[in-house]
Protein backbone atom coordinates (compact mmCIF):
# COMPACT_ATOMS: atom_id res chain seq x y z
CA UNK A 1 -30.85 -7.05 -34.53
CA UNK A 2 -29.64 -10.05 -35.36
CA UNK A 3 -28.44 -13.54 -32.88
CA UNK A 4 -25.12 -12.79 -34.19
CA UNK A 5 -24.83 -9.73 -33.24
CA UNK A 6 -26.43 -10.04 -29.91
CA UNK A 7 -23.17 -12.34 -29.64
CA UNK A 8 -20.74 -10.17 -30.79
CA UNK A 9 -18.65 -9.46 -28.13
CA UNK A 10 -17.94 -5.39 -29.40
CA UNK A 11 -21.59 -4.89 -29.74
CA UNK A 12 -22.24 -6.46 -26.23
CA UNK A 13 -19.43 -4.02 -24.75
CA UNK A 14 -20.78 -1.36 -26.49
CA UNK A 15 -24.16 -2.27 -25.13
CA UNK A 16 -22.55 -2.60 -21.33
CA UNK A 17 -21.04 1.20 -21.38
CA UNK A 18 -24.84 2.15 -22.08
CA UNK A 19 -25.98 0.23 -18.88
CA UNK A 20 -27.16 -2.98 -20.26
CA UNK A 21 -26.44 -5.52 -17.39
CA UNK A 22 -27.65 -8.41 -19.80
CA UNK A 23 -24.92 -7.29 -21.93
CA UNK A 24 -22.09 -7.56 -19.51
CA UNK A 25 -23.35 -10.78 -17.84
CA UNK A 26 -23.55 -11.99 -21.15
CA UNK A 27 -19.59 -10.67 -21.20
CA UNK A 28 -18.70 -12.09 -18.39
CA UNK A 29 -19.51 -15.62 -19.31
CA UNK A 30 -17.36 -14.86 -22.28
CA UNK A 31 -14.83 -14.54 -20.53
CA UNK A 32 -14.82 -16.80 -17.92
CA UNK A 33 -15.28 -19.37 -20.86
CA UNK A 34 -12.14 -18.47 -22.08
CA UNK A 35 -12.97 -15.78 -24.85
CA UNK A 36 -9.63 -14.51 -25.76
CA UNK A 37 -11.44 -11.85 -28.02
CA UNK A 38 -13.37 -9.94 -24.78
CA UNK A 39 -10.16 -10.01 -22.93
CA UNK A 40 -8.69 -8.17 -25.79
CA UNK A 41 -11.30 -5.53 -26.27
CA UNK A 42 -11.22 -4.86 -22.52
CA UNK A 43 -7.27 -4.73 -22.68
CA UNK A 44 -7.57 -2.08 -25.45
CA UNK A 45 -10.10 -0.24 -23.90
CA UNK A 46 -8.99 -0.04 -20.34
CA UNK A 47 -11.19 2.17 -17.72
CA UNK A 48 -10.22 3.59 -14.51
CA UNK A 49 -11.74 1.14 -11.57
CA UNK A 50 -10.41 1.15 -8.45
CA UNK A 51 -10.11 -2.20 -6.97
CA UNK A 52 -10.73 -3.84 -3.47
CA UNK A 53 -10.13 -7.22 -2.45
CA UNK A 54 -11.63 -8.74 0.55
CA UNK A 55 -10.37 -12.45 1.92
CA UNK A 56 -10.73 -14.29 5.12
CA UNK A 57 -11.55 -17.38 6.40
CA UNK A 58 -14.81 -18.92 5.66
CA UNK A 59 -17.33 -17.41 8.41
CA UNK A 60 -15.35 -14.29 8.79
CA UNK A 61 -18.44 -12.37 7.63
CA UNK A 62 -17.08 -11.25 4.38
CA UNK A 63 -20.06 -11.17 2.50
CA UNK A 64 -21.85 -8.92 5.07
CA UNK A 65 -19.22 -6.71 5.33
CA UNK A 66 -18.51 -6.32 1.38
CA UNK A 67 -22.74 -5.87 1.13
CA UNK A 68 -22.29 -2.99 3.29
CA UNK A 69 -18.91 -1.42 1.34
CA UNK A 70 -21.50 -1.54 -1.61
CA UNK A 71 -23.92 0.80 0.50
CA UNK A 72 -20.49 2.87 0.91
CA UNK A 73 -19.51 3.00 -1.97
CA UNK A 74 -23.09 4.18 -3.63
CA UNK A 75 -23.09 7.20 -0.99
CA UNK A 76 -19.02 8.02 -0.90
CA UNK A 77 -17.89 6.69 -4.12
CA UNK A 78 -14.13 8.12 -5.04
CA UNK A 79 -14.05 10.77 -7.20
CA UNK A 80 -17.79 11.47 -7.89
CA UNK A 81 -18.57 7.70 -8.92
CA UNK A 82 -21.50 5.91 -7.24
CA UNK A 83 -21.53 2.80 -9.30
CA UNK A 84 -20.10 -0.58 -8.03
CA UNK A 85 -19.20 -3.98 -9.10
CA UNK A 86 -19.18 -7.18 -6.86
CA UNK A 87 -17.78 -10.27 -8.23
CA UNK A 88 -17.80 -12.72 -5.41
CA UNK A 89 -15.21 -15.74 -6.40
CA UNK A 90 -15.79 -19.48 -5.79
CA UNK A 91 -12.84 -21.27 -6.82
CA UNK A 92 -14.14 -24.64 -6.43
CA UNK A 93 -16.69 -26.04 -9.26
CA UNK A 94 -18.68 -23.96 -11.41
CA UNK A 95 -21.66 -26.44 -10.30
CA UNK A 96 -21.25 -26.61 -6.71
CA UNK A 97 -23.28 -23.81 -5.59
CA UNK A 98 -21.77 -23.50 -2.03
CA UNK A 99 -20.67 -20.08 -0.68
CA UNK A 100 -21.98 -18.44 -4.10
CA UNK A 101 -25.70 -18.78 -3.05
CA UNK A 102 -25.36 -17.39 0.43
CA UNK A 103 -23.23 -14.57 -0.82
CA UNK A 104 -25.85 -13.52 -3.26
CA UNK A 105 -28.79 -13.93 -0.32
CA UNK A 106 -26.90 -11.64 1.62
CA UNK A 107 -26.37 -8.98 -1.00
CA UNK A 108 -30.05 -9.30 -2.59
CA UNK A 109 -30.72 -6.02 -1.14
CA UNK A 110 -28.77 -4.55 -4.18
CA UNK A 111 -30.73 -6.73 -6.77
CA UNK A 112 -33.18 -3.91 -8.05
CA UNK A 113 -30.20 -1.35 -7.77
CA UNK A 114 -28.75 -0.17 -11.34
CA UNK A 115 -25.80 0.95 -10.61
CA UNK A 116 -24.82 -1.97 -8.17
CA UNK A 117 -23.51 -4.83 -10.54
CA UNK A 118 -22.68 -8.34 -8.37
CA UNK A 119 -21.48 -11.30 -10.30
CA UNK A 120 -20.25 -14.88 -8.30
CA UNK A 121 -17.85 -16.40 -10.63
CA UNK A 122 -15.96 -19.66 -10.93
CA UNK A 123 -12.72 -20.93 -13.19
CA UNK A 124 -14.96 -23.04 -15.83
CA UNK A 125 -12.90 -22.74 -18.74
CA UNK A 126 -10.09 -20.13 -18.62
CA UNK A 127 -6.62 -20.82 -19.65
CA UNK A 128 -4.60 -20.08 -16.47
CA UNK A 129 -7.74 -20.80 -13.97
CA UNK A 130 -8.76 -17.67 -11.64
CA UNK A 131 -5.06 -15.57 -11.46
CA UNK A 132 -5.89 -14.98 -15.00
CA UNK A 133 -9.65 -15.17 -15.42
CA UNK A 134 -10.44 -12.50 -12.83
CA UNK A 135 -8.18 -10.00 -13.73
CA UNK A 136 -10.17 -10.44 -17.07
CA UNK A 137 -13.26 -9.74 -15.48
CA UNK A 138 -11.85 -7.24 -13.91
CA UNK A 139 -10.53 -5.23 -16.57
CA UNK A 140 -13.65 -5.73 -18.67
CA UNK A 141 -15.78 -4.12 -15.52
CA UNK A 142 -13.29 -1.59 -15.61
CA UNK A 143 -14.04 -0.55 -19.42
CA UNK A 144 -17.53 -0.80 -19.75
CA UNK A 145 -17.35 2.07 -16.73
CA UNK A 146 -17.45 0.92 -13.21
CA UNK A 147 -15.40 3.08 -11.24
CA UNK A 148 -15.57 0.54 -7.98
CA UNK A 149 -14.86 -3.19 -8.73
CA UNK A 150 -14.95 -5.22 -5.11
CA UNK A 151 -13.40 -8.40 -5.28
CA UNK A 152 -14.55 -10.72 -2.30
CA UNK A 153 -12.80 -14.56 -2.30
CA UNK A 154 -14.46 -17.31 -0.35
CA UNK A 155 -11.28 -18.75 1.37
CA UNK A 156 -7.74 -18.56 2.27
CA UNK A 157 -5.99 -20.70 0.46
CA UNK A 158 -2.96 -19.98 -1.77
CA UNK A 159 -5.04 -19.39 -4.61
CA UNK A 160 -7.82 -16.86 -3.23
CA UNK A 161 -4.87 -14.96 -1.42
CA UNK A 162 -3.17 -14.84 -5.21
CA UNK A 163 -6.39 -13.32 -6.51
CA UNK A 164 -7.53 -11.07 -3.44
CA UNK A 165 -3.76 -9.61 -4.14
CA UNK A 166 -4.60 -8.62 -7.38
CA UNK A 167 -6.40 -5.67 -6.53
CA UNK A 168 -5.29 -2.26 -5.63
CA UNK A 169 -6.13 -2.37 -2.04
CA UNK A 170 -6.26 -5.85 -0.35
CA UNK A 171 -8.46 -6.39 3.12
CA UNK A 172 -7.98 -9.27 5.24
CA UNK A 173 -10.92 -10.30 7.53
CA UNK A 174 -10.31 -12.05 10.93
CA UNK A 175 -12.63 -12.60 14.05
CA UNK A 176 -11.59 -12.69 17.58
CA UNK A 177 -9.71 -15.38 18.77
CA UNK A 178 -8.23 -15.88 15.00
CA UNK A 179 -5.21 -17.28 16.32
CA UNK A 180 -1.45 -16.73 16.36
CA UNK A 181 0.39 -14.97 13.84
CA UNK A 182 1.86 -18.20 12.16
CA UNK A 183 -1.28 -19.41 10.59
CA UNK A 184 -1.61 -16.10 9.39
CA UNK A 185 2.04 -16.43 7.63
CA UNK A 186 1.10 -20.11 6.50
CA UNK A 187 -1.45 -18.37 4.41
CA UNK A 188 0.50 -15.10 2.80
CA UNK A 189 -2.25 -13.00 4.54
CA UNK A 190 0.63 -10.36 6.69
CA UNK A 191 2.02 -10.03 2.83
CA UNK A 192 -0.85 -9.20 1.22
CA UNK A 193 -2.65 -6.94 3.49
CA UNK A 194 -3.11 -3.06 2.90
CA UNK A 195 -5.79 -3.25 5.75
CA UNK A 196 -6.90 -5.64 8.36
CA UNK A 197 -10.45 -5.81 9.55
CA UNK A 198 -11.48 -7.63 12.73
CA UNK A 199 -15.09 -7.96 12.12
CA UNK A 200 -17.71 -9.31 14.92
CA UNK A 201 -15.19 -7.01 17.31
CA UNK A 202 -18.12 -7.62 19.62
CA UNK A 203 -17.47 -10.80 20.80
CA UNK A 204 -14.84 -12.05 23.47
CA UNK A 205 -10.99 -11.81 22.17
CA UNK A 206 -10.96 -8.68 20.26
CA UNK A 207 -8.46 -6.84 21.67
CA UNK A 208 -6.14 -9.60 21.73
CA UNK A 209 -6.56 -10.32 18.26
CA UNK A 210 -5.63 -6.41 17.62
CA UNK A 211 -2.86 -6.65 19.92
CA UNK A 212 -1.42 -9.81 17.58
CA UNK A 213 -1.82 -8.16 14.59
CA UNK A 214 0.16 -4.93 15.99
CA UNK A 215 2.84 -7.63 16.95
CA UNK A 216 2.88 -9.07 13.70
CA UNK A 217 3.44 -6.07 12.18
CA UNK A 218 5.81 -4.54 14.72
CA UNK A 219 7.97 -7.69 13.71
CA UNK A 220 7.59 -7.49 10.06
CA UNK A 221 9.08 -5.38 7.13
CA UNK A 222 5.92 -2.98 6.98
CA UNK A 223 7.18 -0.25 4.36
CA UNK A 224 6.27 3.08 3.92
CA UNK A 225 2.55 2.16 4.46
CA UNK A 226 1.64 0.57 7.57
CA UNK A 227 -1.82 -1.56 7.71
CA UNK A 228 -3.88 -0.30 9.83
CA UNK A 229 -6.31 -2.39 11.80
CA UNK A 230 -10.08 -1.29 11.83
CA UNK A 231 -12.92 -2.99 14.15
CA UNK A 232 -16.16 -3.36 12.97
CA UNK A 233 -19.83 -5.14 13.01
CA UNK A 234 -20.80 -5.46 10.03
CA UNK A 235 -24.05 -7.09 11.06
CA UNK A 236 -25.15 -4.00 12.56
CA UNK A 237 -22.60 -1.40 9.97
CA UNK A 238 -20.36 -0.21 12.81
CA UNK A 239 -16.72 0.30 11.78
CA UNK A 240 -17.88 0.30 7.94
CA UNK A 241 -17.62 3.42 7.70
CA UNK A 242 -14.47 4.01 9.02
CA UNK A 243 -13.52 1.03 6.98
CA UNK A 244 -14.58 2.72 3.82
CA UNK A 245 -12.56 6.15 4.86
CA UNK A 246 -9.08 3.83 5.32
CA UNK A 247 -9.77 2.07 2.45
CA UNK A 248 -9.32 6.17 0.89
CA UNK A 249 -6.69 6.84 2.50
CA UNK A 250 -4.92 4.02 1.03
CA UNK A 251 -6.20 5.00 -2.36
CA UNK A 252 -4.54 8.48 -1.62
CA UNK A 253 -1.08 6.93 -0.12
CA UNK A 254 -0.57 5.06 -3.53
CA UNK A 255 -1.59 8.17 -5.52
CA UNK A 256 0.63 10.44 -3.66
CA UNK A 257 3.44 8.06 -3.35
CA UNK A 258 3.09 7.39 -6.88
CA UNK A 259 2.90 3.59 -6.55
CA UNK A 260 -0.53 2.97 -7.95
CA UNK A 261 0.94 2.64 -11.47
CA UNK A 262 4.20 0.22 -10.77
CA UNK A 263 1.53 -1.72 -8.62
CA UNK A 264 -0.44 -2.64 -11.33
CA UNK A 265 2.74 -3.13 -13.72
CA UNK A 266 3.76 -5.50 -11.18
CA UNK A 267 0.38 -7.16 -11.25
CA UNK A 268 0.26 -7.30 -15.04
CA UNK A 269 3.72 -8.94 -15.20
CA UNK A 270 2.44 -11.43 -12.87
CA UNK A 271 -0.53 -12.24 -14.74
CA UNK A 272 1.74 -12.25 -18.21
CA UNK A 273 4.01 -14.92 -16.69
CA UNK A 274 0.44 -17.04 -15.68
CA UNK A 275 -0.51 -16.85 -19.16
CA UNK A 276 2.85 -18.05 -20.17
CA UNK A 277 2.75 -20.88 -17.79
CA UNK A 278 -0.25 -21.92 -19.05
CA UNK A 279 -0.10 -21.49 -22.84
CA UNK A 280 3.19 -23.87 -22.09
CA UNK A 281 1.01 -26.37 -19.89
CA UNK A 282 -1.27 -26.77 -22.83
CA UNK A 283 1.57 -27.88 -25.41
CA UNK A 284 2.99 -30.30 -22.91
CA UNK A 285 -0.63 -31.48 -22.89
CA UNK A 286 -1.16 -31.96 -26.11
CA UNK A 287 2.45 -33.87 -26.76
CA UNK A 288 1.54 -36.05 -23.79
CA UNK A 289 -1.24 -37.62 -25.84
CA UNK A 290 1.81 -38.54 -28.61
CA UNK A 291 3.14 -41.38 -29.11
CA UNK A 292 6.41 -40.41 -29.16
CA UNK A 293 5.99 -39.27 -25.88
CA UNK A 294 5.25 -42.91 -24.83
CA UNK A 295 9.04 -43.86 -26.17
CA UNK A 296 10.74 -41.27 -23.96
CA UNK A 297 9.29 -42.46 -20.83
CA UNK A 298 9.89 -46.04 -21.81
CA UNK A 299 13.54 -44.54 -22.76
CA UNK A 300 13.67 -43.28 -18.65
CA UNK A 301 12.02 -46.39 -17.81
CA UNK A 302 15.25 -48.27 -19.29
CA UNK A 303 17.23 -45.69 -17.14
CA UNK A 304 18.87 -44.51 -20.27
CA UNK A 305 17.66 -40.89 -19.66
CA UNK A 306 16.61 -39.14 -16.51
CA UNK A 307 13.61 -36.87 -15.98
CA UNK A 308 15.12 -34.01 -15.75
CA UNK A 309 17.20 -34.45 -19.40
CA UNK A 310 14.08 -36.01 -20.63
CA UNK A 311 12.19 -32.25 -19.81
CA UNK A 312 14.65 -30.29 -21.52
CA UNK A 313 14.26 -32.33 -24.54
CA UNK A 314 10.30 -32.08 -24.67
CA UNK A 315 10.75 -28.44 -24.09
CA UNK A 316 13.07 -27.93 -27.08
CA UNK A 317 10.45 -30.44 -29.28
CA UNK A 318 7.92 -27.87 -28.74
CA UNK A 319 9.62 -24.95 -29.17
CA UNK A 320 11.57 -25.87 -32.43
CA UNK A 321 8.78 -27.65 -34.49
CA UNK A 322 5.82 -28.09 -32.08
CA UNK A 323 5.57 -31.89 -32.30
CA UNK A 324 6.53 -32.97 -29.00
CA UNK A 325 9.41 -35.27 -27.74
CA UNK A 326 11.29 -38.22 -29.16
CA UNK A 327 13.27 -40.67 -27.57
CA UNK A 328 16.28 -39.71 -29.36
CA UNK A 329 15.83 -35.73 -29.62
């Protein structure tokens, strides 16, 4: 077979559905890279994972608790599947290392396992960084078979809480003594959450920490489906397992309420408008570098034209002939 087909990214999916992990690593680095022709296949060839996203403050114990939903979802997988994905998301640089090294430490027990598949991934060079890059790696997981796709984010901030959301069932990880319900409202993790896990529930504080999460909830707009709150170790695996049956029974809420579909419309529209916002970024990139760009902001500088007029005439420039802006548009 040839390099060039090695390369080719149908082949390489092809080559993924019949278990070839080198094939959708290979994939995957396609598409973090920006490969607008794997996100397409994917899109046209969409599977039927079921997706879990875990967040929580660095030192929550994340990664120990999503290494032992893998061992849950190999024995209790939904609907007959035992195969799982991990892709374990560093938003920070692709070259940093950090949190990816220690999460893949803590899941090496999986390494020799075939039908456990755990990727760390970064931004690198997607259009539209990680909101749109990981529901690309997601929906490529998705086609080449894997029923489970666990999506574990290595922070809170704004954007790991955008992509932990874009999965069908969203955990939130605190420890004891987390704090009081505004930090958790700071960070969008009350809107987000289909489940909250207080992991080390071991240690000191525990039960207050459950008892501010009820309150936070008893306060807030909840909706048909109510988070509920599960304790566990997951150190020692206590609580997973009732972790893993909530996790279900949130899988069968949206399937009997019908929601599972307008979720992921809703998520899809969301990642549409990121693409937008990006494909738009890049155009007022490239007219930037312009020199006629230069004579509108010496036009503003003059105080002839404000920024706000001077906007609406770059935006027109690029949507009429694609040139970019001129001082007198």
């Amino acid at each position: 077979m040839s390099t060039r087909r090695n390369s080719d990214p149908s082949t390489l999916i092809e080559s993924a559905r019949a278990g070839n992990r080198a094939a959708l690593a290979r994939l995957l680095t396609l598409v973090e890279n920006g490969s607008r022709e794997v996100s397409a296949l994917a899109f046209k060839a969409p599977g039927h994972a079921y997706t879990v996203g875990i967040t929580g403050a660095p030192g929550a114990g994340k990664s120990t608790l999503t290494d032992r939903l893998i061992v849950m979802a190999r024995e209790k997988g939904f609907d007959g599947g035992d195969q799982v994905a991990v892709l374990a998301i560093d938003p920070s640089s692709p070259f940093s290392g950090g949190a990816i090294l220690g999460d893949r430490v803590r899941m090496q027990n999986h390494a020799l396992d075939e039908k456990v598949f755990i990727r760390s991934m970064a931004t690198r060079g997607h259009l539209g960084g990680l909101a749109v890059a990981v529901p690309d790696a997601v929906r490529l997981l998705s086609a080449v078979g894997l029923p489970i796709v666990l999506v574990e984010t290595v922070g809170v901030g704004q954007q790991e809480v955008e992509v932990a959301a874009a999965t069908d069932t969203t955990i939130v990880v605190v420890n004891p003594g987390w704090g009081d319900a505004i930090q958790a409202n700071k960070a969008g993790l009350l809107e987000i959450a289909d489940l909250f896990v207080i992991n080390k529930s071991d240690r000191p504080g525990a039960r207050e920490t459950k008892r501010d999460l009820e309150l936070m909830l008893d306060l807030s707009a909840v909706g048909e489906w109510r988070p509920p709150i599960v304790e566990t170790v997951a150190s020692t695996g206590e609580g997973v397992e009732a972790l893993w049956a909530a996790i279900g029974d949130h899988r069968s809420h949206l399937g009997a309420q019908g929601t599972l579909e307008s979720l992921r419309r809703a998520r899809l529209e969301r990642e549409f408008h990121q693409i937008l916002l990006a494909r738009v970024e890049e155009r007022i990139d490239r007219a930037v570098t312009l020199d006629r760009f230069a004579a509108v902001i010496a036009t503003m500088m003059a105080g002839d034209l404000d920024p706000y007029e001077a906007a609406d005439r770059l935006l027109a420039g690029m949507f009429t002939d694609g040139a970019g802006p001129s001082a007198d548009a």
